[in-house]
C-alpha atoms as a PDB file:
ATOM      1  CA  UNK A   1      93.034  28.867 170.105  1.00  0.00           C
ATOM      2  CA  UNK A   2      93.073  26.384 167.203  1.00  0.00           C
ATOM      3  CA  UNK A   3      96.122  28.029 165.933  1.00  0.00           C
ATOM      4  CA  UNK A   4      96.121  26.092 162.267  1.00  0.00           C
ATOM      5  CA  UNK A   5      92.039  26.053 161.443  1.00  0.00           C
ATOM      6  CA  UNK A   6      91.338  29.992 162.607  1.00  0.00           C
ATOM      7  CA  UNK A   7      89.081  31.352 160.222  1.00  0.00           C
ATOM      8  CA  UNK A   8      91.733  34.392 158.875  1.00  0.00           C
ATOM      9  CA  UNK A   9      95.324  35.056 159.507  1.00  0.00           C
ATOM     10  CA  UNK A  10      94.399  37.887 161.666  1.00  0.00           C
ATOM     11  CA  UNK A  11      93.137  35.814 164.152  1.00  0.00           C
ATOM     12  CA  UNK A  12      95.871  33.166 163.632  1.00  0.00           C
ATOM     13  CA  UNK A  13      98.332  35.867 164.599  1.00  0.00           C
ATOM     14  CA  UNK A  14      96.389  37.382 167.003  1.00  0.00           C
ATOM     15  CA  UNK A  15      96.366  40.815 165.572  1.00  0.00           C
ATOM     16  CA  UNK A  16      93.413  43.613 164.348  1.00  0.00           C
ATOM     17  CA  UNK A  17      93.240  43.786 160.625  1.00  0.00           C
ATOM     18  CA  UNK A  18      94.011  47.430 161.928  1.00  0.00           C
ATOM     19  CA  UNK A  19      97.736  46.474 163.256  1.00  0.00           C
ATOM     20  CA  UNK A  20     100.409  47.923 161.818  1.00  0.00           C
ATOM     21  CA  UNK A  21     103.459  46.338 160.077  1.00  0.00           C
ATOM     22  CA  UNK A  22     105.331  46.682 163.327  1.00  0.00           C
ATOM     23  CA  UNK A  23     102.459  44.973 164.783  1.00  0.00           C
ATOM     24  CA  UNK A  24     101.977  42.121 163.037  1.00  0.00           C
ATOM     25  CA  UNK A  25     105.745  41.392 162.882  1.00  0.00           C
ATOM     26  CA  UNK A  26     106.197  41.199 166.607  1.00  0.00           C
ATOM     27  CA  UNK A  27     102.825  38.948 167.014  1.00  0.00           C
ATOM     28  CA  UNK A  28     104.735  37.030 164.619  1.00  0.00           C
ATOM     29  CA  UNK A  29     108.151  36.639 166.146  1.00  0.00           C
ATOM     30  CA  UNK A  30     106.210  36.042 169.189  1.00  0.00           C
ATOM     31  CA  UNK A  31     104.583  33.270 168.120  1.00  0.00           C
ATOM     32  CA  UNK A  32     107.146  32.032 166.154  1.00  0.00           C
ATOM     33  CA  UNK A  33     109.166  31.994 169.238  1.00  0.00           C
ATOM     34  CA  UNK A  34     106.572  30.410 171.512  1.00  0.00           C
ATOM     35  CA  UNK A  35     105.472  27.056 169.274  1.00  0.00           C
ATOM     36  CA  UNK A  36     109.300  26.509 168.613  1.00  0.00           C
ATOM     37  CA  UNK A  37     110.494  23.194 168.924  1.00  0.00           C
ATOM     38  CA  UNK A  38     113.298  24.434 171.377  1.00  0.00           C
ATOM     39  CA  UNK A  39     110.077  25.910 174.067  1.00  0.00           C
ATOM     40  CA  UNK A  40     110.457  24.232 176.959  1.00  0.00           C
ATOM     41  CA  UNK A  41     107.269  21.842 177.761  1.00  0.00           C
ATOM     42  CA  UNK A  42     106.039  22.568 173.883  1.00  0.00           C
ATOM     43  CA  UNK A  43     106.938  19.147 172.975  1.00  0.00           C
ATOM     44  CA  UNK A  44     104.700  17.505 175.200  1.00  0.00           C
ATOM     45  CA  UNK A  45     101.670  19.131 173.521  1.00  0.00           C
ATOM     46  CA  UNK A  46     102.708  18.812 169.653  1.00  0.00           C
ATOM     47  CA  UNK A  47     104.607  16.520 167.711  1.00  0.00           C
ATOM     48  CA  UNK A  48     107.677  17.578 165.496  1.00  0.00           C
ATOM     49  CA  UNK A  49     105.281  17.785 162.395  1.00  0.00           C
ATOM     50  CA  UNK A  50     102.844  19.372 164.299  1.00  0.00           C
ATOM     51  CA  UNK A  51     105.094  22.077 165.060  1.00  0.00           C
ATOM     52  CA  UNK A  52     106.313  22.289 161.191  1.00  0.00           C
ATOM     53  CA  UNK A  53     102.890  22.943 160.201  1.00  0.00           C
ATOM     54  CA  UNK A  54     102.355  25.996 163.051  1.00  0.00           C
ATOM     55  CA  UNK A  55     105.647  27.349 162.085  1.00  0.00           C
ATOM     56  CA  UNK A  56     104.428  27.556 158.127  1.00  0.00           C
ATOM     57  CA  UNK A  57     101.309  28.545 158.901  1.00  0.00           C
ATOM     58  CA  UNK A  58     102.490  31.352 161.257  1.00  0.00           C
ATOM     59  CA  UNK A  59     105.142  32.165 158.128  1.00  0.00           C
ATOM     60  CA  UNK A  60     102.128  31.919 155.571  1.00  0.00           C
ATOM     61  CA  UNK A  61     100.188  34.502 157.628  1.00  0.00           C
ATOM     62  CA  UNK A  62     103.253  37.138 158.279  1.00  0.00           C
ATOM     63  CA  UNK A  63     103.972  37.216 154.184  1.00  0.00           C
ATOM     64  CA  UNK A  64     100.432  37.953 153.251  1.00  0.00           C
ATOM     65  CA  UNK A  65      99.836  40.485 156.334  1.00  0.00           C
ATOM     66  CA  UNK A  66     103.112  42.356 155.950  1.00  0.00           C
ATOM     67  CA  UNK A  67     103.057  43.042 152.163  1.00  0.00           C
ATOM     68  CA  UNK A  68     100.554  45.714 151.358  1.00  0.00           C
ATOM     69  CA  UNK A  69      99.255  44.348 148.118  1.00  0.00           C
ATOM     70  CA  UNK A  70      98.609  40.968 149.511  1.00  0.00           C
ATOM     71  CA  UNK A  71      97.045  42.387 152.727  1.00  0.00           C
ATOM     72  CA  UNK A  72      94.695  44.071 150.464  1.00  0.00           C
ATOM     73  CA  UNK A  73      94.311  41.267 148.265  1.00  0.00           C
ATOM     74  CA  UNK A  74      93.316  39.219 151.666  1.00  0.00           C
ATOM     75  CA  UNK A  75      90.957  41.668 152.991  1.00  0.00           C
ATOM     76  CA  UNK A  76      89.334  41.434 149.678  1.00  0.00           C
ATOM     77  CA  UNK A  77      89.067  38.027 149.913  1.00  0.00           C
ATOM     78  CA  UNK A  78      87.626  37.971 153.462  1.00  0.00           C
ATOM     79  CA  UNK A  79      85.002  40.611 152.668  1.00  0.00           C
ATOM     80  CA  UNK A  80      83.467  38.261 149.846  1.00  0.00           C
ATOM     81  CA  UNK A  81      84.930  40.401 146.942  1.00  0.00           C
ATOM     82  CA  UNK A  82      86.933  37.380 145.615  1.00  0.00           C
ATOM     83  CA  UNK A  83      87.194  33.919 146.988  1.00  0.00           C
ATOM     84  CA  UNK A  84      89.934  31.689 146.624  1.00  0.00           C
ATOM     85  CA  UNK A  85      88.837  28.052 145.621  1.00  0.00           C
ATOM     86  CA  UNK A  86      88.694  25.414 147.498  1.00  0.00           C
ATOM     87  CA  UNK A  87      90.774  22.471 146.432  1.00  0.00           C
ATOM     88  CA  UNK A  88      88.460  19.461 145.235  1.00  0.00           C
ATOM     89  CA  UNK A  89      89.566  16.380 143.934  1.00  0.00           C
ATOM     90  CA  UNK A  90      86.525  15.084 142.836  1.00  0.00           C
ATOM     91  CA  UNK A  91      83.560  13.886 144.739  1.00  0.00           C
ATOM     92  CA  UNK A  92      82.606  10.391 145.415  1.00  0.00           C
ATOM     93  CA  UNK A  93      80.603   8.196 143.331  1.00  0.00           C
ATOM     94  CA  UNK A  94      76.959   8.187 144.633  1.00  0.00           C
ATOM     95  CA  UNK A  95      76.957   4.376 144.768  1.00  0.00           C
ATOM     96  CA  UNK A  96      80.128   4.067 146.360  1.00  0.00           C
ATOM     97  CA  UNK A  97      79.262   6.250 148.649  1.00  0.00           C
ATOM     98  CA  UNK A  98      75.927   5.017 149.884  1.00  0.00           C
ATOM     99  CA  UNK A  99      77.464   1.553 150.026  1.00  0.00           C
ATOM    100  CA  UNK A 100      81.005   2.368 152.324  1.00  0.00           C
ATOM    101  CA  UNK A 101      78.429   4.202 154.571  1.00  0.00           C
ATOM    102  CA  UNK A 102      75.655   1.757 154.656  1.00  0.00           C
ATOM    103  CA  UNK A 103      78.767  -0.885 155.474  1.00  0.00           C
ATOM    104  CA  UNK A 104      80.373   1.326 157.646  1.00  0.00           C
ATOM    105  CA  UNK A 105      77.374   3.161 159.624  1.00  0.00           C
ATOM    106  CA  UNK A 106      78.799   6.512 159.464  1.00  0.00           C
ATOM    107  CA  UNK A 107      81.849   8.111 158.814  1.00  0.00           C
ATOM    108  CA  UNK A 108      85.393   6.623 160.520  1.00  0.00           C
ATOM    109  CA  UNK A 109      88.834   6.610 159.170  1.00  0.00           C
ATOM    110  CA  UNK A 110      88.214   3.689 157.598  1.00  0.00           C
ATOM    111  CA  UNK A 111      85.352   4.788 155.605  1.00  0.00           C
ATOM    112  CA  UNK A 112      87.587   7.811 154.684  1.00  0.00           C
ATOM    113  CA  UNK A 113      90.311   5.498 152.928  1.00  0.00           C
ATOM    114  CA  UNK A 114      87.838   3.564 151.272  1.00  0.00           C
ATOM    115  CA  UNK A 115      86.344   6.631 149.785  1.00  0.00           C
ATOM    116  CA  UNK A 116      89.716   8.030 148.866  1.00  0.00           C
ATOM    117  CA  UNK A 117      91.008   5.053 147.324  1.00  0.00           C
ATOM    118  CA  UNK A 118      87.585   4.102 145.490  1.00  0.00           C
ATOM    119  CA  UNK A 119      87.748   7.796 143.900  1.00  0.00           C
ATOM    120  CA  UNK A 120      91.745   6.534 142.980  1.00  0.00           C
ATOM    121  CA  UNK A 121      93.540   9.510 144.839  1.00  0.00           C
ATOM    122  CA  UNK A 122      96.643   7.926 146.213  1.00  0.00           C
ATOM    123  CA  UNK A 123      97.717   9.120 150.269  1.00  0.00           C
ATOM    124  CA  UNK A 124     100.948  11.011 148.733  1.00  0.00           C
ATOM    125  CA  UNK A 125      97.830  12.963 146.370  1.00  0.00           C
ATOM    126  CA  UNK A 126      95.810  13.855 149.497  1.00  0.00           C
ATOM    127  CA  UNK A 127      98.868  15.137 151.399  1.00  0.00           C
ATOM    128  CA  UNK A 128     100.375  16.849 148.814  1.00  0.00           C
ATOM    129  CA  UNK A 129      97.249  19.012 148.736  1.00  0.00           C
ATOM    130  CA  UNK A 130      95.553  19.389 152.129  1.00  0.00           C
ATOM    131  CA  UNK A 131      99.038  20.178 153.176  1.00  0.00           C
ATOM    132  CA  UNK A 132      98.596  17.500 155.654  1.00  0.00           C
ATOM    133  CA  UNK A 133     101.495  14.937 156.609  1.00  0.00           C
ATOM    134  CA  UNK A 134     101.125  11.632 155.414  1.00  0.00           C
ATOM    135  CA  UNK A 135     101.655  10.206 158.936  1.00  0.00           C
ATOM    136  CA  UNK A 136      98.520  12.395 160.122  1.00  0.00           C
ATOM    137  CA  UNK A 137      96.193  11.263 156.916  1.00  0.00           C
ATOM    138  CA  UNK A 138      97.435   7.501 157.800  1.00  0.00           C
ATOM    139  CA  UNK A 139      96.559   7.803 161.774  1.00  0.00           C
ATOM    140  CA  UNK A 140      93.128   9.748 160.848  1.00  0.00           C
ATOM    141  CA  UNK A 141      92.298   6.710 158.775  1.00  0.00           C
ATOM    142  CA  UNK A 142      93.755   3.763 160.793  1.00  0.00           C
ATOM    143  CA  UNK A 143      92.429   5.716 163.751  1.00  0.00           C
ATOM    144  CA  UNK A 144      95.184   6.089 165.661  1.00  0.00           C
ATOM    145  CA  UNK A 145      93.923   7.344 168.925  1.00  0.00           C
ATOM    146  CA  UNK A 146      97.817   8.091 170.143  1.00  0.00           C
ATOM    147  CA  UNK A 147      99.077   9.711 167.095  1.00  0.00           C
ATOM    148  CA  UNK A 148      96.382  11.623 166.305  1.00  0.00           C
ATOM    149  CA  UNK A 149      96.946  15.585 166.485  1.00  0.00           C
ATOM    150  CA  UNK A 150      95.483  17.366 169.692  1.00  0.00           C
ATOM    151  CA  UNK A 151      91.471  18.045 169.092  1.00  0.00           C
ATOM    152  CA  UNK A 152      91.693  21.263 167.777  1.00  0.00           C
ATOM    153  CA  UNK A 153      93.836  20.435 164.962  1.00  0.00           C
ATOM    154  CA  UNK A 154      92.032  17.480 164.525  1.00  0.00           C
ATOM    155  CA  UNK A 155      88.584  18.729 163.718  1.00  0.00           C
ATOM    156  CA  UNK A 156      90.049  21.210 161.379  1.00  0.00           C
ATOM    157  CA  UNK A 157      92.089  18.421 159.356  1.00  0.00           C
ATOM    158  CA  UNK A 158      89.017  16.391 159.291  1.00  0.00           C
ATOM    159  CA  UNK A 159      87.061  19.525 158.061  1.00  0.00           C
ATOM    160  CA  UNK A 160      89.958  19.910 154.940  1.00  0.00           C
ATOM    161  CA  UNK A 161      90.148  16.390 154.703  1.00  0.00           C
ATOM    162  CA  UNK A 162      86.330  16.348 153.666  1.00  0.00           C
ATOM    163  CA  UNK A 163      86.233  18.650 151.213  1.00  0.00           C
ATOM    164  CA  UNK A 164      88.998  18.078 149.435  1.00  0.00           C
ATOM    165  CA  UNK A 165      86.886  14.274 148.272  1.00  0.00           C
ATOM    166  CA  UNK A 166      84.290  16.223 147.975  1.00  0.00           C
ATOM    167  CA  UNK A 167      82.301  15.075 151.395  1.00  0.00           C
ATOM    168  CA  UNK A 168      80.660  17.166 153.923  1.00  0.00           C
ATOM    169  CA  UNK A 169      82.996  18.261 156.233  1.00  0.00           C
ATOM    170  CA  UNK A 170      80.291  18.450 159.149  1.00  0.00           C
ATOM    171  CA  UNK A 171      79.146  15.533 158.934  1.00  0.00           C
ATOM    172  CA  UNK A 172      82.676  13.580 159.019  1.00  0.00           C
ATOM    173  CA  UNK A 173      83.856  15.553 161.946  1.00  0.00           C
ATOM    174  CA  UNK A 174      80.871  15.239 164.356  1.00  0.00           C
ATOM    175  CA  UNK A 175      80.839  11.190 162.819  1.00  0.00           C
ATOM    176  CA  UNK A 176      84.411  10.801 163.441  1.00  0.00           C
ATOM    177  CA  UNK A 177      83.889  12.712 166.787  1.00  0.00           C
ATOM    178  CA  UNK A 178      81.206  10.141 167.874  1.00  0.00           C
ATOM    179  CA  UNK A 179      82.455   6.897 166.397  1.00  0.00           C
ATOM    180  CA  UNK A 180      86.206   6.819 166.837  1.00  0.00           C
ATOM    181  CA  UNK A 181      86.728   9.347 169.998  1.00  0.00           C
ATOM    182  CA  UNK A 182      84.470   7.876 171.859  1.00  0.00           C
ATOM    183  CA  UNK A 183      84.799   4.805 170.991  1.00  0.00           C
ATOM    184  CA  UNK A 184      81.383   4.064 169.445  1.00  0.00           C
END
């Protein structure tokens, strides 16, 4: 399960949109309990921030499910009836972009931070609001194979990353997918 990029927070916690209070809050404490940092073994698949981010997304989730008026609010939102927006900060410069690509042949973490810091949005910016650490957002772009999240996290990250300068979020994860992961 790609517990922090699930489409809704039903699936995140593993619950029917059916479930009842009593429901939700055990998924919760469940797996709360299970991607804590004292698990046994958990460690050895996440890293400390990692686990931070689970543990508010997880929190994010319970609030909204287990108050009535957000729940409803949510569901809204899910069927279409309202749609919260997307955080943008802009989208590149056409020229700009054409020319990092053309340089770079694709999208790579490079080409990321040279888009980001050509449209003047500092690293502290970026993770302030994709929500993303600022260690993660430095080892996407320096592609840092060994501290870069586990690949389900990863394509998500890349996804937010994406949109919030504006780029399609496709296109840089199956990019970054073929020219840093495998090494092309």
């Amino acid at each position: 399960m790609s517990l922090i990029f699930v489409k809704n927070y039903y699936e995140l916690l593993e619950v029917s949109p059916e479930a009842s209070t009593e429901e939700i809050r055990r998924a919760y404490e469940r797996l709360k309990a299970l991607y804590s940092p004292s698990t046994p073994g958990i460690s050895s698949l996440f890293n400390e921030e990692e686990l931070e981010e689970i543990q508010r997304r997880l929190e994010e989730a319970y609030r909204v499910l287990s108050d009535e008026k957000r729940k409803r609010r949510y569901n809204m939102s899910l069927e279409g009836k309202t749609s919260p927006a997307p955080v943008t900060l802009g989208r590149p410069d056409q020229e700009l972009l054409q020319s990092v690509l053309k340089e770079e042949g694709g999208f790579r973490g490079r080409t990321l931070r040279r888009l980001r810091e050509g449209m003047g949005i500092s690293l502290d910016e970026l993770s302030r609001v994709t929500k993303m650490s600022k260690s993660t957002l430095k080892a996407i772009e320096e592609e840092k194979l060994e501290d870069l999240p586990p690949w389900v996290f990863l394509k998500g990250f890349l996804r937010i990353y994406a949109k919030t300068i504006g780029l399609d979020p496709e296109r840089v994860k199956e990019d970054y997918t073929k020219r840093v992961l495998s090494g092309q």
